[in-house]
C-alpha atoms as a PDB file:
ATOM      1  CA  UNK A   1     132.078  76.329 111.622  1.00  0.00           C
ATOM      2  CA  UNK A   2     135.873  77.075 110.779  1.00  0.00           C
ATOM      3  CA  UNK A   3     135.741  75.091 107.508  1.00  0.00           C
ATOM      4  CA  UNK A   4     133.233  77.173 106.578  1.00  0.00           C
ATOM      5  CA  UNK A   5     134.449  80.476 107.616  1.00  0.00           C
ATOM      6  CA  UNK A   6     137.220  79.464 105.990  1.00  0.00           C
ATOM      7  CA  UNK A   7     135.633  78.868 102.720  1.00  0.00           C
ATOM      8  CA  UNK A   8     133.771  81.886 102.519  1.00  0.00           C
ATOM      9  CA  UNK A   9     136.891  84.029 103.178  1.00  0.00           C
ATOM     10  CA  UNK A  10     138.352  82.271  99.976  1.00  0.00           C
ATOM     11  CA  UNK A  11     135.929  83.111  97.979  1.00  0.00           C
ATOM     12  CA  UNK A  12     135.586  86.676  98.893  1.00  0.00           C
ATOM     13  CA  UNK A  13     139.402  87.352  99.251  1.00  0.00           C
ATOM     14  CA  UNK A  14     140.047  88.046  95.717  1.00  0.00           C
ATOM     15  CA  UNK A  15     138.867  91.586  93.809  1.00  0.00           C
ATOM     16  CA  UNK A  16     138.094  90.205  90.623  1.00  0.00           C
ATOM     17  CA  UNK A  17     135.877  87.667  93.126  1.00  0.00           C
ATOM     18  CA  UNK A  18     134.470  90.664  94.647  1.00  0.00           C
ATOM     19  CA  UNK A  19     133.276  92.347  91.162  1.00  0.00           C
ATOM     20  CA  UNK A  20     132.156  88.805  90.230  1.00  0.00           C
ATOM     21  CA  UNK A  21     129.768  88.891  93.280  1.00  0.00           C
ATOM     22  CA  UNK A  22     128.541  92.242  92.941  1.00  0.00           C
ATOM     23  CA  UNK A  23     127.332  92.035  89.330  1.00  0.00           C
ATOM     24  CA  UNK A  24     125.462  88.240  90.105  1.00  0.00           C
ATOM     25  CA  UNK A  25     124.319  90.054  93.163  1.00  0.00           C
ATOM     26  CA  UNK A  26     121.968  92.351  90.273  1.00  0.00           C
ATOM     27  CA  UNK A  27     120.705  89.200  88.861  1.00  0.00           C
ATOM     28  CA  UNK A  28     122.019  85.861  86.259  1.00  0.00           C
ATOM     29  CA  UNK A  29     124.256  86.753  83.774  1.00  0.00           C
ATOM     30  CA  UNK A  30     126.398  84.397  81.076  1.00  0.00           C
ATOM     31  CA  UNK A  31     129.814  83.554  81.805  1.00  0.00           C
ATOM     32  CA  UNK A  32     130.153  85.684  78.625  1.00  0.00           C
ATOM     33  CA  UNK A  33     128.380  89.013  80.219  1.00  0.00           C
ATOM     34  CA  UNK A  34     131.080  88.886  83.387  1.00  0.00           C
ATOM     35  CA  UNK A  35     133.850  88.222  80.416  1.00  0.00           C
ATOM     36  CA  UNK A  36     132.371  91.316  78.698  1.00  0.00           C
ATOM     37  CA  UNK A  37     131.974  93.267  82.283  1.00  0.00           C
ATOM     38  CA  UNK A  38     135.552  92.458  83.968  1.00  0.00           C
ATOM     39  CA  UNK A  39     137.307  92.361  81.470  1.00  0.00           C
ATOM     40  CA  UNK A  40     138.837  88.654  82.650  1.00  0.00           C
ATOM     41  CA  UNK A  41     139.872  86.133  80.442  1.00  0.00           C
ATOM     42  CA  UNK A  42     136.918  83.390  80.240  1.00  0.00           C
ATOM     43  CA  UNK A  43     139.364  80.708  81.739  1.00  0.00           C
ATOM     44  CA  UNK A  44     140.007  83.090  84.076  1.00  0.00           C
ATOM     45  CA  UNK A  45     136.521  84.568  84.939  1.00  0.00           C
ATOM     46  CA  UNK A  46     135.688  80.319  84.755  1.00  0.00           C
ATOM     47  CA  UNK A  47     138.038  79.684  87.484  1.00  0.00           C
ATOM     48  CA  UNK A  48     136.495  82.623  89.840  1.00  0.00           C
ATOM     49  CA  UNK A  49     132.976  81.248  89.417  1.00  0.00           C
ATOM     50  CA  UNK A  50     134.451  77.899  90.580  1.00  0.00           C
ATOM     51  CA  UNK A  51     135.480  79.015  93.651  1.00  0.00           C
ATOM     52  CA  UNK A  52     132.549  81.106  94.030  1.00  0.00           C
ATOM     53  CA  UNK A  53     130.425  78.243  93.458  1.00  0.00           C
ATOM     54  CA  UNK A  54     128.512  76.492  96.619  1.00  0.00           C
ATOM     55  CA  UNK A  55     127.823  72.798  95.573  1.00  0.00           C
ATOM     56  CA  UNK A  56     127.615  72.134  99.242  1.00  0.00           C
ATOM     57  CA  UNK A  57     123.680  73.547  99.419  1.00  0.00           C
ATOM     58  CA  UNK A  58     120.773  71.851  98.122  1.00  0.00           C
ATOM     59  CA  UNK A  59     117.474  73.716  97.726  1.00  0.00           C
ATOM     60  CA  UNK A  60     114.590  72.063  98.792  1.00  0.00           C
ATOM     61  CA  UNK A  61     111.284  73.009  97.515  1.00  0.00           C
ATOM     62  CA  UNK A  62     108.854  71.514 100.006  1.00  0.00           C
ATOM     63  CA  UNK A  63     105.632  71.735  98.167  1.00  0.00           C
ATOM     64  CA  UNK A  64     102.961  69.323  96.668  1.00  0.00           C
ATOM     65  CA  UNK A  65     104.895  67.991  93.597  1.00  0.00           C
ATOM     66  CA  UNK A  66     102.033  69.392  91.531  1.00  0.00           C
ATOM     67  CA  UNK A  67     103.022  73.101  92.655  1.00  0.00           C
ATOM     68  CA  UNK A  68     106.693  72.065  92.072  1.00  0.00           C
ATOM     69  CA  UNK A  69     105.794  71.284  88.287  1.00  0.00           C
ATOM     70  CA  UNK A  70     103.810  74.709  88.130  1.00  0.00           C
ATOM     71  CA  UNK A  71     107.046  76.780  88.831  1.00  0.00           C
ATOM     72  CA  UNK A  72     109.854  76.346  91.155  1.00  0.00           C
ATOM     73  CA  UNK A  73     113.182  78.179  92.279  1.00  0.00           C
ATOM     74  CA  UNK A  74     116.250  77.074  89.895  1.00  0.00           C
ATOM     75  CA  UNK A  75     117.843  74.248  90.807  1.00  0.00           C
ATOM     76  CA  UNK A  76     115.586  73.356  93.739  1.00  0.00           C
ATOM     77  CA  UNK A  77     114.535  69.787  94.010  1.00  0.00           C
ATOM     78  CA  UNK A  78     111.174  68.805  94.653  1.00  0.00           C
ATOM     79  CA  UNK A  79     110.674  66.707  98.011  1.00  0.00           C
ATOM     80  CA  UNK A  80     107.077  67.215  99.274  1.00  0.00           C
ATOM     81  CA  UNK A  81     107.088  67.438 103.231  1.00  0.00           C
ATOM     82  CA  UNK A  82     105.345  64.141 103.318  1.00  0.00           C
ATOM     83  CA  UNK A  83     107.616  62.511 101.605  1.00  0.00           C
ATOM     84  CA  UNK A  84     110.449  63.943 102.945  1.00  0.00           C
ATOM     85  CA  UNK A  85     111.119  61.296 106.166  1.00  0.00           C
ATOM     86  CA  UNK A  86     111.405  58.862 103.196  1.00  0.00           C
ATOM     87  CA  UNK A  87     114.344  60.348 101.561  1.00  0.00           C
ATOM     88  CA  UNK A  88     117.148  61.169 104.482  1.00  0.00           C
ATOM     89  CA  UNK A  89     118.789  58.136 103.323  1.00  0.00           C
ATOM     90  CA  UNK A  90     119.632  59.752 100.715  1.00  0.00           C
ATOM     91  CA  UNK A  91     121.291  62.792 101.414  1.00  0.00           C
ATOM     92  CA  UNK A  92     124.420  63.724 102.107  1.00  0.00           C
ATOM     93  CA  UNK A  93     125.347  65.129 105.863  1.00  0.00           C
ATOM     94  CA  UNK A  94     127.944  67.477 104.233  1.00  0.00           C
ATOM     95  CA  UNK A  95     125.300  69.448 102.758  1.00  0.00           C
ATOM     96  CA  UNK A  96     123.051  72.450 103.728  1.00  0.00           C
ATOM     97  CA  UNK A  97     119.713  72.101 103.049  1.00  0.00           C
ATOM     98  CA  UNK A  98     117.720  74.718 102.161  1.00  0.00           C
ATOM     99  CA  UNK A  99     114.102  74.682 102.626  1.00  0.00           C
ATOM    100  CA  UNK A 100     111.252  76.491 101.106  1.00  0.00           C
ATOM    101  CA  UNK A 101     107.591  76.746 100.304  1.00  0.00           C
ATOM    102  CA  UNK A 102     104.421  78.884  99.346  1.00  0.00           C
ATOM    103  CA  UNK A 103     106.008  82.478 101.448  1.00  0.00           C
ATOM    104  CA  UNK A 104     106.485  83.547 104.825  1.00  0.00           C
ATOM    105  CA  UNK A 105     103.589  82.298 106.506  1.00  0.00           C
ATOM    106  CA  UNK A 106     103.449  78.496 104.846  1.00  0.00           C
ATOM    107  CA  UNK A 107     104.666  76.018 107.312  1.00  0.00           C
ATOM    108  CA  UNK A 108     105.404  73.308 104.911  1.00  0.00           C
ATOM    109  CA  UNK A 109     109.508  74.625 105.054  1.00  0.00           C
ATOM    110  CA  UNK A 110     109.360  75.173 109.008  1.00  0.00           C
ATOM    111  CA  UNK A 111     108.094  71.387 109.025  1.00  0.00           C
ATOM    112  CA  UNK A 112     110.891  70.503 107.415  1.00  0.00           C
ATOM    113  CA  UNK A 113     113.308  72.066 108.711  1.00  0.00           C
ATOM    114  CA  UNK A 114     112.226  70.417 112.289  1.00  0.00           C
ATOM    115  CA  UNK A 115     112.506  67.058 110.337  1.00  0.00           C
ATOM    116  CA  UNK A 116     115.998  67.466 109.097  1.00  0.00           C
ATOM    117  CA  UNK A 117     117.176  69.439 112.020  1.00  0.00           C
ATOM    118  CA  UNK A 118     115.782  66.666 114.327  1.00  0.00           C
ATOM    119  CA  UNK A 119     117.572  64.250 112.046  1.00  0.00           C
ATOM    120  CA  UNK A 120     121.030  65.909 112.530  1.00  0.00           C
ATOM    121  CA  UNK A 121     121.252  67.743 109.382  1.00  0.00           C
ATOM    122  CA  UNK A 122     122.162  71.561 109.025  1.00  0.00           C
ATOM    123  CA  UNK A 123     119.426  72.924 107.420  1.00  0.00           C
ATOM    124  CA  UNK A 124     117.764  76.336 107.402  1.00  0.00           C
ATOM    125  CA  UNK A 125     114.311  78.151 105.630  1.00  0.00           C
ATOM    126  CA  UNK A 126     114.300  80.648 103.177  1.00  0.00           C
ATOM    127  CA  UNK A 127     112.752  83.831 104.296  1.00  0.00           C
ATOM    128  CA  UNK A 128     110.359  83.914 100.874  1.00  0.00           C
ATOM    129  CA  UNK A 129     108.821  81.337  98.838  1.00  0.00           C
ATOM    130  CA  UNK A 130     108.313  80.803  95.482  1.00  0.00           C
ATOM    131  CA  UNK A 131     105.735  83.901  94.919  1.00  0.00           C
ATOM    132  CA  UNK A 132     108.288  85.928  95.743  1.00  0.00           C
ATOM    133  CA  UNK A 133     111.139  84.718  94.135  1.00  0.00           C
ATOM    134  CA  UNK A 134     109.089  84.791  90.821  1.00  0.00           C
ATOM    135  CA  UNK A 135     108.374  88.279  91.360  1.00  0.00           C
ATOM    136  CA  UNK A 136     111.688  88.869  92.062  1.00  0.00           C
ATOM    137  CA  UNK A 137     112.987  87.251  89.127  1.00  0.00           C
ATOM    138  CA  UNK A 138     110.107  89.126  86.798  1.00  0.00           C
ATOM    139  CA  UNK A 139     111.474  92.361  88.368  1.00  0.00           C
ATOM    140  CA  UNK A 140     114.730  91.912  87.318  1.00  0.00           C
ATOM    141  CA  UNK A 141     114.287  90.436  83.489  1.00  0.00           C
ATOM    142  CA  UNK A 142     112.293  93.728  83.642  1.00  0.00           C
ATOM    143  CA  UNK A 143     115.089  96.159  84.249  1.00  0.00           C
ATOM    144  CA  UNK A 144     117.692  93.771  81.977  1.00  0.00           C
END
């Protein structure tokens, strides 16, 4: 828990870190666009996002493989809840997992969470699903 405290307080303890956060906060933008926005250097703005970036989370995206092709959160992997009991070997007990599925009321991701939590991993659902990511994500490409 201290390690990760810790980590956090890194990443926020900086003001240029701070602005960083705040504009990704309003949606994806190009290394360039926080250049253009900070007025940072790009090393510099390149070394912020480094620290700012989580590499210890994966993003599960619990649904039938066939809704995963359809559309999916970025850089979410697919790993049906079926299948899912077949792949702890694979990960990595330094990660987070994060789970999701169809929305609030789809228990695909609260079936998965129970499977990795039972399985000693640190995992946790996302409050939406997909639907309302993409919505999310169409709402904001809108105002850009």
């Amino acid at each position: 828990m201290y390690g990760g405290l810790s980590k956090m307080m890194k990443a926020i303890a900086n003001p240029a870190r701070l602005e960083i956060i705040e504009m990704l906060a309003q949606g994806e933008k190009s290394v360039e666009r926080v250049v253009e926005a900070t007025n940072l250097t790009f090393a510099n703005t390149s070394q912020h996002l480094q620290v700012l970036s989580n590499k210890n989370v994966m993003l599960l995206d619990v649904r039938p493989a066939a809704e995963f092709m359809s559309g999916h959160i970025k850089n979410a992997i697919s790993v049906p809840t079926d299948q899912l009991l077949s792949c702890l070997k694979t990960f990595s007990r330094d990660k987070e997992f994060i789970a999701y599925c169809r929305g609030p009321f789809c228990v695909l991701a609260d079936e998965a969470v129970r499977i990795l939590h039972d399985n000693g991993f640190k995992v946790r659902r996302l409050d939406e699903g997909y639907p309302e990511w993409k919505v999310r994500q169409q709402d904001r490409s809108e105002l850009n």
